[in-house]
N, C-alpha and C. Protein backbone atom coordinates (compact mmCIF):
# COMPACT_ATOMS: atom_id res chain seq x y z
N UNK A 1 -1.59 6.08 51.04
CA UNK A 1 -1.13 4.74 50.71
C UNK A 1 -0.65 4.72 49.26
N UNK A 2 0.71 4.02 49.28
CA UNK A 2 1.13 4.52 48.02
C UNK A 2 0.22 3.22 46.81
N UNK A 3 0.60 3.70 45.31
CA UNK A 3 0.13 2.78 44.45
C UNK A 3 0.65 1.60 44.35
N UNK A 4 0.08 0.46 44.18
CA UNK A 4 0.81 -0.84 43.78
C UNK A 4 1.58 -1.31 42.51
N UNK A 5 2.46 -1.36 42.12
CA UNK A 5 3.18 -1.59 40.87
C UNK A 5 3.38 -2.59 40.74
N UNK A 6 3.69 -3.81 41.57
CA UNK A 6 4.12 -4.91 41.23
C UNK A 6 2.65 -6.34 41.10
N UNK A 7 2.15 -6.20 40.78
CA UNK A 7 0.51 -6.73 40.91
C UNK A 7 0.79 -7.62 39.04
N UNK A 8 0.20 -8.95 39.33
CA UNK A 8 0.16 -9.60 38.38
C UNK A 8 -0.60 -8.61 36.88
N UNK A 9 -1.73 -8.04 37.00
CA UNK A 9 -2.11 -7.19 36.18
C UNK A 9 -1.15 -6.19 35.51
N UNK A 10 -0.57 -5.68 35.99
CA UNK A 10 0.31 -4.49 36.07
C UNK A 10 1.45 -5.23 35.31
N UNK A 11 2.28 -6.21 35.72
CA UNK A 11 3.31 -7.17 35.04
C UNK A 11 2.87 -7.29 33.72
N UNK A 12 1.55 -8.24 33.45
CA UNK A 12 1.03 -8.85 32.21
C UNK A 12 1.04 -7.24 31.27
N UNK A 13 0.12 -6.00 31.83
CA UNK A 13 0.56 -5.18 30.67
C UNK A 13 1.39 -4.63 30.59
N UNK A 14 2.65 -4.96 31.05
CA UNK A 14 3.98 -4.33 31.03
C UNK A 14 4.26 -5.23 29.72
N UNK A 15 4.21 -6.13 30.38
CA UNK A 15 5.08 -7.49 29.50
C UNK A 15 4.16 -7.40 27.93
N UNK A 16 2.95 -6.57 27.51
CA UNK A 16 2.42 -7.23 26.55
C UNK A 16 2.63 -5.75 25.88
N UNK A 17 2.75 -4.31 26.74
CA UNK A 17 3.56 -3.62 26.10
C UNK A 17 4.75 -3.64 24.96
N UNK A 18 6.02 -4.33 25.93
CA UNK A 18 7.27 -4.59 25.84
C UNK A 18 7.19 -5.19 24.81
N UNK A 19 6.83 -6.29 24.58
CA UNK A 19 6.55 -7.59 23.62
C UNK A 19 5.91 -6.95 22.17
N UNK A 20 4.79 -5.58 22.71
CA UNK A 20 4.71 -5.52 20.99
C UNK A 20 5.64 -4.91 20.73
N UNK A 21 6.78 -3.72 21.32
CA UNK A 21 7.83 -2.82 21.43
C UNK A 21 8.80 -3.72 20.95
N UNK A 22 9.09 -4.98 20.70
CA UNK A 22 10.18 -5.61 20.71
C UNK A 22 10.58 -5.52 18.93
N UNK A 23 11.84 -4.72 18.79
CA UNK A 23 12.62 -4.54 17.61
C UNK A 23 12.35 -3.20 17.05
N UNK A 24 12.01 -2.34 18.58
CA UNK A 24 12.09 -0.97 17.80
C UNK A 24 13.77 -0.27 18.79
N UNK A 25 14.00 0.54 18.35
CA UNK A 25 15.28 0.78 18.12
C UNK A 25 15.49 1.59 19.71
N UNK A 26 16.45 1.22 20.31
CA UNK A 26 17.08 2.03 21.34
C UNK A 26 15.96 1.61 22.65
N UNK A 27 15.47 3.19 23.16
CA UNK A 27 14.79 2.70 24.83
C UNK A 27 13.20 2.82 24.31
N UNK A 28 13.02 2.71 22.86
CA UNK A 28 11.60 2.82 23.06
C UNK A 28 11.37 0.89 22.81
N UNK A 29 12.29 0.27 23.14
CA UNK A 29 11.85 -1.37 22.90
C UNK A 29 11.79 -1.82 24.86
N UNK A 30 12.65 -0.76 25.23
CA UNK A 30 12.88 -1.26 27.11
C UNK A 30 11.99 -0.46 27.75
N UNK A 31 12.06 0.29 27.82
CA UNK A 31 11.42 1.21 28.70
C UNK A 31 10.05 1.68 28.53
N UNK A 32 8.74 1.34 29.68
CA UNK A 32 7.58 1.38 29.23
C UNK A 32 7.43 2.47 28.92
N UNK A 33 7.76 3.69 29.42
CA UNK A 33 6.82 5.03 29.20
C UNK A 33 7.09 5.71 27.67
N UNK A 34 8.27 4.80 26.97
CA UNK A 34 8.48 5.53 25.84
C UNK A 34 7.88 4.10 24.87
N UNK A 35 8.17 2.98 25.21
CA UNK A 35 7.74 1.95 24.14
C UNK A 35 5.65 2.09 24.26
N UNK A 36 5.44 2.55 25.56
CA UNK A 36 3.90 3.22 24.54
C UNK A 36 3.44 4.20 23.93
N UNK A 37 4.40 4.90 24.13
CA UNK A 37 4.16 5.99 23.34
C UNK A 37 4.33 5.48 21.49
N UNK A 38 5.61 4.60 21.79
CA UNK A 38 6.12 4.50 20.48
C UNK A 38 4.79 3.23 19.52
N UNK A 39 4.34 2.67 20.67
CA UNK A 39 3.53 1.51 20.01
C UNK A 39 2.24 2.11 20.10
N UNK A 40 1.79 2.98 20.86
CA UNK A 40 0.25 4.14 20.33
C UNK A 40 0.72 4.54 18.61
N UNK A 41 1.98 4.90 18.16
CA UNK A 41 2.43 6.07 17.44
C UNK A 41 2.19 4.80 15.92
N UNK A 42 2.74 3.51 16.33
CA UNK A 42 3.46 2.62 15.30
C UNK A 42 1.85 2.27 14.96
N UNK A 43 0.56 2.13 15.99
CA UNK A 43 -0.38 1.42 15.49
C UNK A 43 -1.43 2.60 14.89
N UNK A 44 -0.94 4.09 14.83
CA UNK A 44 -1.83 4.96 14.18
C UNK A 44 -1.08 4.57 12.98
N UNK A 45 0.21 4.68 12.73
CA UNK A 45 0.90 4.84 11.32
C UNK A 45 0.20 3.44 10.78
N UNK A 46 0.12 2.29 11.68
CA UNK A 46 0.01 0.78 10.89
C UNK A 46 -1.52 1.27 10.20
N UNK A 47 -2.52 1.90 10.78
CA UNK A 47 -3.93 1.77 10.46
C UNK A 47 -3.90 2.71 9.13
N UNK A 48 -3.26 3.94 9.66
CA UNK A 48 -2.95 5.11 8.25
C UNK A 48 -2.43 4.39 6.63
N UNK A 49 -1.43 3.31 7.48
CA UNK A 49 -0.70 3.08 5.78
C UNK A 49 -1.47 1.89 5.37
N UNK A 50 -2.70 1.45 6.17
CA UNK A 50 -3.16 0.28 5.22
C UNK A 50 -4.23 0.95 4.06
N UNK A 51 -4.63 2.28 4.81
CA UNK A 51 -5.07 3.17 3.62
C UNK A 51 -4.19 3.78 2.87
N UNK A 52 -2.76 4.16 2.80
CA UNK A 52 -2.11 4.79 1.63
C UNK A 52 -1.51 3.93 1.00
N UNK A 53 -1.82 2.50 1.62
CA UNK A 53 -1.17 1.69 0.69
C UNK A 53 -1.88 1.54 -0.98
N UNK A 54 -3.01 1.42 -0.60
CA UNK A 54 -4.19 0.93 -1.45
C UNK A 54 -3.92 2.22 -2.77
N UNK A 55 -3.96 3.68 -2.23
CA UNK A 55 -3.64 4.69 -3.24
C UNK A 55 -1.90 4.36 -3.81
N UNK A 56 -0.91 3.98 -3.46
CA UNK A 56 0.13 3.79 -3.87
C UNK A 56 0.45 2.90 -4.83
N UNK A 57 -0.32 1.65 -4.29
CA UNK A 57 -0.53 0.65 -5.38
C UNK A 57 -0.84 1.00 -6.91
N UNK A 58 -2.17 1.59 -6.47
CA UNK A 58 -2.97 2.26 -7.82
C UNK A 58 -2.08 3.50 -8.58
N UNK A 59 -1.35 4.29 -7.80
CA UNK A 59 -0.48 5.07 -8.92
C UNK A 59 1.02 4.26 -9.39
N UNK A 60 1.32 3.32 -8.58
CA UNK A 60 1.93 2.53 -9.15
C UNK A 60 1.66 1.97 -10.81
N UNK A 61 0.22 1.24 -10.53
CA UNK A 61 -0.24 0.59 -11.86
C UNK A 61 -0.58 1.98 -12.79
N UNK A 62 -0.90 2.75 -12.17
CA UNK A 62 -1.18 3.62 -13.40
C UNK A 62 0.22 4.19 -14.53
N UNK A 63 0.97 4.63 -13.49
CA UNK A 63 2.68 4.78 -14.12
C UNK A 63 3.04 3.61 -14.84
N UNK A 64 2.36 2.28 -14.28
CA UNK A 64 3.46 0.97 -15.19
C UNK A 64 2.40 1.04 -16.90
N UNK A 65 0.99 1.26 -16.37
CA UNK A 65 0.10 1.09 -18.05
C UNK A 65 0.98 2.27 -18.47
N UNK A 66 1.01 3.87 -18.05
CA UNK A 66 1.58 5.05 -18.79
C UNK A 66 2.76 4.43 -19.48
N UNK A 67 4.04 3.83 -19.31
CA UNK A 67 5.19 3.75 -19.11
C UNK A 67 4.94 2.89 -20.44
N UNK A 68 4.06 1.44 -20.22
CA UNK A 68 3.91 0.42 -21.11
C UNK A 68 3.32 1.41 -23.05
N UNK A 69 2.13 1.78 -22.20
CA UNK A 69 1.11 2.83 -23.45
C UNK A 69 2.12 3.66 -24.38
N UNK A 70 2.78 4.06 -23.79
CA UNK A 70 3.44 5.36 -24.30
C UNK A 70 4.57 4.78 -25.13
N UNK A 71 4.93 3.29 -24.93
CA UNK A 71 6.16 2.40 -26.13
C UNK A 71 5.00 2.20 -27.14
N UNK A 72 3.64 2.41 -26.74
CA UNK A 72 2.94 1.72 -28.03
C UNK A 72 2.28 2.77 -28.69
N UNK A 73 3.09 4.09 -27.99
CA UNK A 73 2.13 5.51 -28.88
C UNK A 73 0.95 6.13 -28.58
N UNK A 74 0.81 5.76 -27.69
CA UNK A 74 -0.41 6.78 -26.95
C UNK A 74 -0.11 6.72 -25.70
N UNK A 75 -0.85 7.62 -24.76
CA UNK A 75 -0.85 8.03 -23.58
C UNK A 75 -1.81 7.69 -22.60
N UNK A 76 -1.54 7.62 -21.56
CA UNK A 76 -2.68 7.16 -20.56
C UNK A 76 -3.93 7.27 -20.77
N UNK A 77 -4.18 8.54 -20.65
CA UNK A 77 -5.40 9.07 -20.68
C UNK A 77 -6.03 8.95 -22.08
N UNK A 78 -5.33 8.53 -23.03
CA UNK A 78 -6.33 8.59 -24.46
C UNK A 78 -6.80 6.98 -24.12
N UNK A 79 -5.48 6.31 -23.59
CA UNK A 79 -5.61 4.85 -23.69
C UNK A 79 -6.90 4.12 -23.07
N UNK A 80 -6.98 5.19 -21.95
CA UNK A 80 -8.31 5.09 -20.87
C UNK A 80 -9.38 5.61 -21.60
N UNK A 81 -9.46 6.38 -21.85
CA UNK A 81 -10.68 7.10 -23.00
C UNK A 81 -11.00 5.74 -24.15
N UNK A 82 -10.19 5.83 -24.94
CA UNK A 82 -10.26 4.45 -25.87
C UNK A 82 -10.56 3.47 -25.36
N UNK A 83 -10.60 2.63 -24.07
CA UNK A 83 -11.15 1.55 -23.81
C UNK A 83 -12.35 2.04 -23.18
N UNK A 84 -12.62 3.02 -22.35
CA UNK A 84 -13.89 3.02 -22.10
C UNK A 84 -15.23 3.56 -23.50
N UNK A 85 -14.35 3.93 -24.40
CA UNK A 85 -15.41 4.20 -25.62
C UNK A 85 -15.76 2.77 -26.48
N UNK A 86 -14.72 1.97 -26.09
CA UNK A 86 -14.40 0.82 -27.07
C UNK A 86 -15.86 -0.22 -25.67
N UNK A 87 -16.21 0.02 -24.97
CA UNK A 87 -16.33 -0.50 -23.85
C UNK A 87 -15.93 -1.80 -23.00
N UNK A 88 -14.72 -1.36 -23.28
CA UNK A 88 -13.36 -2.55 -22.37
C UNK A 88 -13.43 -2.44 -21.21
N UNK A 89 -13.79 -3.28 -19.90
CA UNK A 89 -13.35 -3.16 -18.65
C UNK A 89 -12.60 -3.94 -18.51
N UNK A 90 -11.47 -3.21 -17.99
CA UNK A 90 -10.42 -3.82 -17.69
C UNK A 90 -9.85 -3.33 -16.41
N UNK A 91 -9.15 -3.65 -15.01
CA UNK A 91 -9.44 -3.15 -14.15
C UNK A 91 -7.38 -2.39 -14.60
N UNK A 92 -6.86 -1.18 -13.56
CA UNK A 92 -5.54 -0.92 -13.90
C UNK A 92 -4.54 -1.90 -13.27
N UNK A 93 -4.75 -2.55 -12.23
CA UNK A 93 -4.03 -3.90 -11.63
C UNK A 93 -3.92 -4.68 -12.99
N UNK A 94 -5.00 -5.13 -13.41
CA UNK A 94 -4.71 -6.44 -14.85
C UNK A 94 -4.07 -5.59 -15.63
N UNK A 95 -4.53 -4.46 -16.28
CA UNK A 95 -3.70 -3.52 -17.31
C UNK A 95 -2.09 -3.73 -16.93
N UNK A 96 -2.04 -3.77 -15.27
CA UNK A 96 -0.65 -3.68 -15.32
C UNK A 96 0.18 -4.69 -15.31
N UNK A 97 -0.39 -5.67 -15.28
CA UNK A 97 0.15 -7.04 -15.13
C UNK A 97 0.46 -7.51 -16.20
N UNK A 98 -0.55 -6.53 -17.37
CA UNK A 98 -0.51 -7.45 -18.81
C UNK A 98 0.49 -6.65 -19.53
N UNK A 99 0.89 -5.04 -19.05
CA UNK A 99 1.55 -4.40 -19.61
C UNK A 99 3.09 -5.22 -18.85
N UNK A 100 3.11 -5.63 -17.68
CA UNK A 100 4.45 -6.30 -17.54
C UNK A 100 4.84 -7.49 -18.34
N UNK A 101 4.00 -8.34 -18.09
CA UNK A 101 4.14 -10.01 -18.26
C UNK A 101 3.80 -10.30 -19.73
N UNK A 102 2.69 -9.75 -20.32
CA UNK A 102 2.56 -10.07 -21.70
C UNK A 102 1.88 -9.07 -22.31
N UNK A 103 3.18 -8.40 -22.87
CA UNK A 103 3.32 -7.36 -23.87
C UNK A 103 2.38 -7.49 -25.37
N UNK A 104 2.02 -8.64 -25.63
CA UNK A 104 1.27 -8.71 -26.82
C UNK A 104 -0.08 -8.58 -26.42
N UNK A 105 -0.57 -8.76 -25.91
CA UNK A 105 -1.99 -8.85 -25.07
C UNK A 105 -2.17 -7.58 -24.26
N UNK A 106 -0.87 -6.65 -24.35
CA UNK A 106 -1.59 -5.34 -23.86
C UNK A 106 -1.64 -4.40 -25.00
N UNK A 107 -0.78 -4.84 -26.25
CA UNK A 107 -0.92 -3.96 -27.22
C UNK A 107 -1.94 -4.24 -28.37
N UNK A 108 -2.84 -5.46 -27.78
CA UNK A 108 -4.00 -5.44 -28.24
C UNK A 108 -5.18 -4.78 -27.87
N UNK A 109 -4.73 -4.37 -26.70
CA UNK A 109 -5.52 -3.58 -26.13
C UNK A 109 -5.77 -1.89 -26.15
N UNK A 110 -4.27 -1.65 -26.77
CA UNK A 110 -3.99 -0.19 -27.39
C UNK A 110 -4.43 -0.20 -28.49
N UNK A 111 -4.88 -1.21 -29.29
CA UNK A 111 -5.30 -1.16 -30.77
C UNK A 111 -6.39 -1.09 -30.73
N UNK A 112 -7.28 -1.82 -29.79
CA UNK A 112 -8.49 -1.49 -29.50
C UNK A 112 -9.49 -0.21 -29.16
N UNK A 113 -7.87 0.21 -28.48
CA UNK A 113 -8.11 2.01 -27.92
C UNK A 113 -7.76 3.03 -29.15
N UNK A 114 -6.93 2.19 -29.70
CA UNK A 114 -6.82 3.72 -31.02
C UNK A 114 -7.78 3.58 -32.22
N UNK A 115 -8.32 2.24 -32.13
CA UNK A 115 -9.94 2.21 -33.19
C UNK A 115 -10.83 3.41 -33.13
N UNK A 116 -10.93 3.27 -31.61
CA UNK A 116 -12.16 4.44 -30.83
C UNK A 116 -11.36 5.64 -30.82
């Protein structure tokens, strides 16, 4: 006896397949046997990059303090040394925000680091 395909069950996870498949490119948005493959593939990458996001961010901010530090004469790593001797916590997200947005308030913070 052959299998049943057309069964309300069978529809609904077609359709909820399809539906997350919808706006990927070519037959993996139509066609089930490739849009699960492609939506197994899209929800390992989705889970993977919410962890490389978090490291990307952070070398982001670290390049924007380097980038900022280094107009004010020192270098990352002394700059980091100097506030943790000075005992500044400051997290590198705010460092980097302050090295974008307000430049005077981060080079108070290099002065602080080249005391120590």
């Amino acid at each position: 006896m052959p299998r049943a395909t057309t069964g309300k069950v069978h529809h609904k996870r077609r359709e909820k397949i399809l539906e997350d498949t919808k706006g990927f490119f070519g037959a993996r948005k139509n066609l089930l046997r490739t849009a699960k493959d492609a939506r197994r593939r899209a929800l390992e990458n989705s889970y993977a990059d919410r962890r490389r996001k978090k490291r990307e961010f952070r070398s982001l901010w670290i390049i924007r303090i380097n980038a900022a530090a280094r107009q004010n004469g020192i270098s990352y790593s002394k700059l980091i040394s100097g506030l943790i001797k000075a005992g500044i916590e400051v997290n590198r997200k705010i460092m980097a925000e302050l090295a974008v947005s307000d430049p005077k308030a981060f080079k108070q913070l290099v002065d602080a680091a080249k005391a120590k």
